[in-house]
N, C-alpha and C. Protein backbone atom coordinates (compact mmCIF):
# COMPACT_ATOMS: atom_id res chain seq x y z
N UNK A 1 15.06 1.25 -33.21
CA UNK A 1 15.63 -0.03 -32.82
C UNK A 1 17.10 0.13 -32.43
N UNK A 2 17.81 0.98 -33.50
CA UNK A 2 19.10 0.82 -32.73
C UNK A 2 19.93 1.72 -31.53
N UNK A 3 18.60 2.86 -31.48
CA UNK A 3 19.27 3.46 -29.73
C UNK A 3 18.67 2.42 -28.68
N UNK A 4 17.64 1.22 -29.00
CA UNK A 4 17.37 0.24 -27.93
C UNK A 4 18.62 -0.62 -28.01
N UNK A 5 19.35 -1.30 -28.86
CA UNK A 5 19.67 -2.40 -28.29
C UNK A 5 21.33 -2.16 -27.67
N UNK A 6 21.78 -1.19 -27.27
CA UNK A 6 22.46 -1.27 -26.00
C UNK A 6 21.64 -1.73 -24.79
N UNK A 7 20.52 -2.09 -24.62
CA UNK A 7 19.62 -2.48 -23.64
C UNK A 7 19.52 -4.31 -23.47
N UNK A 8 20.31 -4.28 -24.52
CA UNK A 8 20.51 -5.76 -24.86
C UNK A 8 21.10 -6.83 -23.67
N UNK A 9 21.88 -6.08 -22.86
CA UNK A 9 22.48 -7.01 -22.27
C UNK A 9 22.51 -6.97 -20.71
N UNK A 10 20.62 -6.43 -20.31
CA UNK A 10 19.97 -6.49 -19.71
C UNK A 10 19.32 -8.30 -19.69
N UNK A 11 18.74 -8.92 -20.53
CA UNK A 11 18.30 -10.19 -20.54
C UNK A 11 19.09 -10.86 -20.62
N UNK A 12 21.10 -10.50 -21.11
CA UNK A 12 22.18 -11.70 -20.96
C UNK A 12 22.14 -12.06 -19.41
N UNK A 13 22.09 -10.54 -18.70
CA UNK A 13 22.89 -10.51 -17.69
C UNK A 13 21.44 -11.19 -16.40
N UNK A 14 20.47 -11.26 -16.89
CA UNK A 14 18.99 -11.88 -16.16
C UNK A 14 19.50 -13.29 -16.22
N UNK A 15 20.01 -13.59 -17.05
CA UNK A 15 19.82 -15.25 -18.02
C UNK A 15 21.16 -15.71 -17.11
N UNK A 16 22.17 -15.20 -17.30
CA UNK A 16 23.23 -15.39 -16.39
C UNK A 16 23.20 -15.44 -14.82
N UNK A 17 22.74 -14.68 -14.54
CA UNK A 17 22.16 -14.41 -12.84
C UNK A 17 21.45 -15.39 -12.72
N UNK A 18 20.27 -15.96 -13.38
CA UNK A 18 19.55 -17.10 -12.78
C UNK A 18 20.48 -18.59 -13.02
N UNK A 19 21.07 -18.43 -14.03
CA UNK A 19 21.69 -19.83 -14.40
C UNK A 19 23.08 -20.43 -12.85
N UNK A 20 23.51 -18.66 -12.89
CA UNK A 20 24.49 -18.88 -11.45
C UNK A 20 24.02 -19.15 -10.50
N UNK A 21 22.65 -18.29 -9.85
CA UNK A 21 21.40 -18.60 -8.76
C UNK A 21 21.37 -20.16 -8.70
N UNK A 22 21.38 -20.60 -10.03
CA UNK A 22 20.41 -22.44 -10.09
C UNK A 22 22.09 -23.58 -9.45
N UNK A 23 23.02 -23.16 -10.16
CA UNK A 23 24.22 -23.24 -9.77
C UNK A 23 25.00 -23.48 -8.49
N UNK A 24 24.87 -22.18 -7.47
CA UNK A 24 25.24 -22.05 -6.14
C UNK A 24 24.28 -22.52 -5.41
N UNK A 25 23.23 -22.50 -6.15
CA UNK A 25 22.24 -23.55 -5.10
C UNK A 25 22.21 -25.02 -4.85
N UNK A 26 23.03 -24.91 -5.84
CA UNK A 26 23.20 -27.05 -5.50
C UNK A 26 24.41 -27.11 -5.00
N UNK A 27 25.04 -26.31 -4.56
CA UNK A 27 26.76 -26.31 -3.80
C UNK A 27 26.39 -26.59 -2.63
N UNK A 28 26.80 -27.48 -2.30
CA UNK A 28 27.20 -27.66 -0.70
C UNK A 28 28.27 -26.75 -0.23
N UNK A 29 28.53 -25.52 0.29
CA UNK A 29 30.07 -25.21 0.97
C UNK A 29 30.28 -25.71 1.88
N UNK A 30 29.69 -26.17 2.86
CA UNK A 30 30.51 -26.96 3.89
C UNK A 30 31.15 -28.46 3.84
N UNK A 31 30.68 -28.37 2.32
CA UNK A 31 31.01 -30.27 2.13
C UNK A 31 32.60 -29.45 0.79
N UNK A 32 32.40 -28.32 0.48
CA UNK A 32 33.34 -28.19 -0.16
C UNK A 32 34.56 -27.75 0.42
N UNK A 33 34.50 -27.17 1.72
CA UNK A 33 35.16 -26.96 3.07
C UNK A 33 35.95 -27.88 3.62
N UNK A 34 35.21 -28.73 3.82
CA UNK A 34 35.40 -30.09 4.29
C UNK A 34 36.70 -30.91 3.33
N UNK A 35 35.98 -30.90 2.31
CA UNK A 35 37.20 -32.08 1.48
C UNK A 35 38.57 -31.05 1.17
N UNK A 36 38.49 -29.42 1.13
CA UNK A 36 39.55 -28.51 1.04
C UNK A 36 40.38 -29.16 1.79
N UNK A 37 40.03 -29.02 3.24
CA UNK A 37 40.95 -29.26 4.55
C UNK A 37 41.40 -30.84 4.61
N UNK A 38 41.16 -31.75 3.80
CA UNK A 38 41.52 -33.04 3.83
C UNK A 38 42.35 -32.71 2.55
N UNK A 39 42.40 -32.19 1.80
CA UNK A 39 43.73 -31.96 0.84
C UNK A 39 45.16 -31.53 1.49
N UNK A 40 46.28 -32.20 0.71
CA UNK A 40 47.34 -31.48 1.88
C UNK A 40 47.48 -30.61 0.77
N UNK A 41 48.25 -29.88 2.02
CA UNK A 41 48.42 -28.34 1.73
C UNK A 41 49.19 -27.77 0.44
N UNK A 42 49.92 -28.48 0.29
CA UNK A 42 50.78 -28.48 -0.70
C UNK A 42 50.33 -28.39 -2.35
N UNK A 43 49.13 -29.16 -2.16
CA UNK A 43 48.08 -29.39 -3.36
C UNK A 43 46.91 -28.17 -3.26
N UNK A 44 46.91 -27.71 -2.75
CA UNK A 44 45.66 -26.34 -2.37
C UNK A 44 46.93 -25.44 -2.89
N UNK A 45 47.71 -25.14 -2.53
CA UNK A 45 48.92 -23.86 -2.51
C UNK A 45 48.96 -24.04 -4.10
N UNK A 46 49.62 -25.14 -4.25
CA UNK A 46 49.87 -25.46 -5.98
C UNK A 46 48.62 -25.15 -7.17
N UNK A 47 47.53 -25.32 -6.81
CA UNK A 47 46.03 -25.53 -7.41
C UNK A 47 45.96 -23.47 -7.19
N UNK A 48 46.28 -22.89 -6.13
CA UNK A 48 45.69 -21.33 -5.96
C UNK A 48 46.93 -20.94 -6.91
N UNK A 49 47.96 -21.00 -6.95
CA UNK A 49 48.90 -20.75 -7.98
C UNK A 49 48.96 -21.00 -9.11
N UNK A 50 48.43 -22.46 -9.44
CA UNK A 50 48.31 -22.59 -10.83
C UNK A 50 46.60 -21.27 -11.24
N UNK A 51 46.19 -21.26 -10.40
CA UNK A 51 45.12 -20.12 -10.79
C UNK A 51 45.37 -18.69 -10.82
N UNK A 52 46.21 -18.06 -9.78
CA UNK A 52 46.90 -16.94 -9.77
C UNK A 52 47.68 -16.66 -10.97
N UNK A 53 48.65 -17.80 -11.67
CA UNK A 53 48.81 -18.13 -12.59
C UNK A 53 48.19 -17.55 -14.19
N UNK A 54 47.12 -18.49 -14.48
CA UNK A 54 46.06 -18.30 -15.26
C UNK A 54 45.67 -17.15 -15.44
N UNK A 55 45.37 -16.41 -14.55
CA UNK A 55 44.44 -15.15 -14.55
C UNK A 55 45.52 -14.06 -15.36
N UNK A 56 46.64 -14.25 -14.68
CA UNK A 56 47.69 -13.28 -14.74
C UNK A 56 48.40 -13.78 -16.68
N UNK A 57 48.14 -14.67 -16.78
CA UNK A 57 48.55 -14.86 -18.20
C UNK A 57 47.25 -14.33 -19.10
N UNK A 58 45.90 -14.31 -18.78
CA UNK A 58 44.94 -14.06 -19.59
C UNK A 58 44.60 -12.61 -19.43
N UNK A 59 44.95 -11.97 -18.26
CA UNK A 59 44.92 -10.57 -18.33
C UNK A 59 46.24 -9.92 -18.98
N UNK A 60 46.80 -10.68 -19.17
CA UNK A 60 48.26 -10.16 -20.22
C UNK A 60 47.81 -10.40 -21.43
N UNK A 61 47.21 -11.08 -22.14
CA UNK A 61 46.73 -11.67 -22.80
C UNK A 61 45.55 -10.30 -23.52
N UNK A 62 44.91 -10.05 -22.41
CA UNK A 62 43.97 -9.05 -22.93
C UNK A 62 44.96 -8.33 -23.08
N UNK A 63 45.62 -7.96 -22.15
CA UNK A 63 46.34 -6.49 -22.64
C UNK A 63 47.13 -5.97 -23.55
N UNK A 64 47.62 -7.00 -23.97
CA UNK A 64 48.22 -7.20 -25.38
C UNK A 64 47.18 -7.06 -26.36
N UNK A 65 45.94 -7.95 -26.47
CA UNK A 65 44.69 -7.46 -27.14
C UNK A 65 44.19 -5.87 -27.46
N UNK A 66 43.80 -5.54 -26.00
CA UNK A 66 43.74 -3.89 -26.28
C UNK A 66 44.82 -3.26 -26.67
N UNK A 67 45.87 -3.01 -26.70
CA UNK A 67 46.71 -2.72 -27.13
C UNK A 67 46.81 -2.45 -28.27
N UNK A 68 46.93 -3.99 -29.13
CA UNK A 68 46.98 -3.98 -30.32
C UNK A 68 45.26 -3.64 -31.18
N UNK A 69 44.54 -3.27 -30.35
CA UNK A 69 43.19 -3.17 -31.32
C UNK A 69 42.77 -1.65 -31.20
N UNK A 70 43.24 -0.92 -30.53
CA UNK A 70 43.06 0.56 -29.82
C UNK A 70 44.30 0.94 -29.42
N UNK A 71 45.66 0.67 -29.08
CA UNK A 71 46.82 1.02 -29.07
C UNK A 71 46.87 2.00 -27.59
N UNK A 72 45.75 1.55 -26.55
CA UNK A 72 45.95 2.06 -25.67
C UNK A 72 46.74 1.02 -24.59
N UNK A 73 47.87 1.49 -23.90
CA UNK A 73 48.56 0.74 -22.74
C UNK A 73 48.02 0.87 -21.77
N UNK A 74 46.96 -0.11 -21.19
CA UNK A 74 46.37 -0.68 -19.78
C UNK A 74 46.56 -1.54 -19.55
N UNK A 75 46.89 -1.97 -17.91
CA UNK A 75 47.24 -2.87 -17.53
C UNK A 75 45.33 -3.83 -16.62
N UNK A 76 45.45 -2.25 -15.96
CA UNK A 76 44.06 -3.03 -14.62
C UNK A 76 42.62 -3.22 -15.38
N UNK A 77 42.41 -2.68 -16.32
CA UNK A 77 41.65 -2.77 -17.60
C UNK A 77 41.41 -4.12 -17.66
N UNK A 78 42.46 -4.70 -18.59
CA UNK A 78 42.05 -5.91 -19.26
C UNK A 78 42.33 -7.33 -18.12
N UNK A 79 43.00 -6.69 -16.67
CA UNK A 79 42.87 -7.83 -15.88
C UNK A 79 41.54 -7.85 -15.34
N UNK A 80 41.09 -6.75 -14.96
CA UNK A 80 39.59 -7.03 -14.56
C UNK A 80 38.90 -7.33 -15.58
N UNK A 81 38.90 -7.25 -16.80
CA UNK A 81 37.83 -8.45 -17.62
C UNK A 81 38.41 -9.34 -17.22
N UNK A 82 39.49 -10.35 -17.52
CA UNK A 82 40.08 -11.23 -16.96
C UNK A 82 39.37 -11.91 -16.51
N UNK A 83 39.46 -11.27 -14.88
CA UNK A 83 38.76 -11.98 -13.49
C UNK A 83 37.26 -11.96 -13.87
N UNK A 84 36.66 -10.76 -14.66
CA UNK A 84 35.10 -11.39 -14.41
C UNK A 84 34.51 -12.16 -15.41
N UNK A 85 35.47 -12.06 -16.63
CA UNK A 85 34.49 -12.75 -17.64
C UNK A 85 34.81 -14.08 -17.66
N UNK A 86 36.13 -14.58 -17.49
CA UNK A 86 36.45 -16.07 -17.15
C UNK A 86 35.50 -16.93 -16.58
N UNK A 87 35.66 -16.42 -15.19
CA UNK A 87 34.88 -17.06 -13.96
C UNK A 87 33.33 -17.28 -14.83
N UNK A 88 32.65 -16.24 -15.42
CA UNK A 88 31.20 -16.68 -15.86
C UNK A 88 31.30 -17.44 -16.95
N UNK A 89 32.02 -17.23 -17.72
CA UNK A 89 32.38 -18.43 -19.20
C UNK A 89 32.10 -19.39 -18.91
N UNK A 90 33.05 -20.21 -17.63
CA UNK A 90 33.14 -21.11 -17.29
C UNK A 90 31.93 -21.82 -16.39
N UNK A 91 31.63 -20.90 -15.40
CA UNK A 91 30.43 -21.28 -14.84
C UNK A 91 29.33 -21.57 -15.88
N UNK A 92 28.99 -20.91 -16.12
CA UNK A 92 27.52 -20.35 -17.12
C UNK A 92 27.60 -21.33 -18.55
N UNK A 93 28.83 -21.59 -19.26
CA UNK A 93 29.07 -22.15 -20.05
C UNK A 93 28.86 -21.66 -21.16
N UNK A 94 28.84 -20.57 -21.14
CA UNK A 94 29.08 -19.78 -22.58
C UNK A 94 29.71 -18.78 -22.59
N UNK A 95 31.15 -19.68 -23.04
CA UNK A 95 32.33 -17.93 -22.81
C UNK A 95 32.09 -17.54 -24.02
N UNK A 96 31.12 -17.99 -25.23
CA UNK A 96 31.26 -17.07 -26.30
C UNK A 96 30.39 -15.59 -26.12
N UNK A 97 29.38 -15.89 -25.16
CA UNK A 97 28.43 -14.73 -24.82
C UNK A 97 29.04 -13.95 -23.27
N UNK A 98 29.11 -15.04 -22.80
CA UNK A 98 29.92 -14.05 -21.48
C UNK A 98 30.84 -13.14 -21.78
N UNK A 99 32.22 -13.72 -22.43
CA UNK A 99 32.93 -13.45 -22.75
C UNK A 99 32.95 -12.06 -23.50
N UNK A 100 32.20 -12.51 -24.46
CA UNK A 100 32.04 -11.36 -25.59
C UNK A 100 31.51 -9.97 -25.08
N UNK A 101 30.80 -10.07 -24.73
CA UNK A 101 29.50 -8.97 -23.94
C UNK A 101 30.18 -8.12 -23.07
N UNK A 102 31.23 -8.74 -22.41
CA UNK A 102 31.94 -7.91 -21.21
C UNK A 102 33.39 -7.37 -21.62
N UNK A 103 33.27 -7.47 -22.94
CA UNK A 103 34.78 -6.50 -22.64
C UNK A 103 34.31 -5.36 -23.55
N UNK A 104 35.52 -4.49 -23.16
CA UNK A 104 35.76 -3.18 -22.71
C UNK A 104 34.26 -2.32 -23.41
């Protein structure tokens, strides 16, 4: 049993894929296109910054994490969890499993 369940996160990552599949399928992009370009600009610029933002505080965030839990100094490490485990937390709605599962 326990050289299987590193195999474990074969059925997260099924369960996740379909939940995103069910997800992007009810998106309209051209209707999300649409209302972008009726935003002024000023509010799109501010909204990609306050996100550029975010990312860049939570991949500091990790990196300070690894750091202090393994005492190794990486930077591109803990920003790329960052960027991928966020985005599915949030989508998917379980950053306790997304989240968890994908780092390092």
């Amino acid at each position: 049993m326990k050289r299987w369940l590193p195999l474990l996160w074969i059925p997260i990552i099924a369960v996740t894929g379909r939940i995103l599949a069910d997800r992007l399928g009810s998106i309209e992009f051209d209707d999300v296109i649409g209302q972008l370009w009726l935003q002024p600009r000023s509010a799109v610029a501010g909204a990609l910054a306050c996100s550029a933002g975010i990312y860049l505080l939570v991949g500091t965030y990790e990196g300070i994490a690894l750091r202090l839990a393994t005492g190794r100094h990486r930077f591109l490490l803990p920003l790329r969890t960052a960027l991928i485990a966020n985005p599915i937390g949030r989508a998917v709605g379980m950053a306790v499993v997304s989240g968890g599962t994908l780092r390092y």
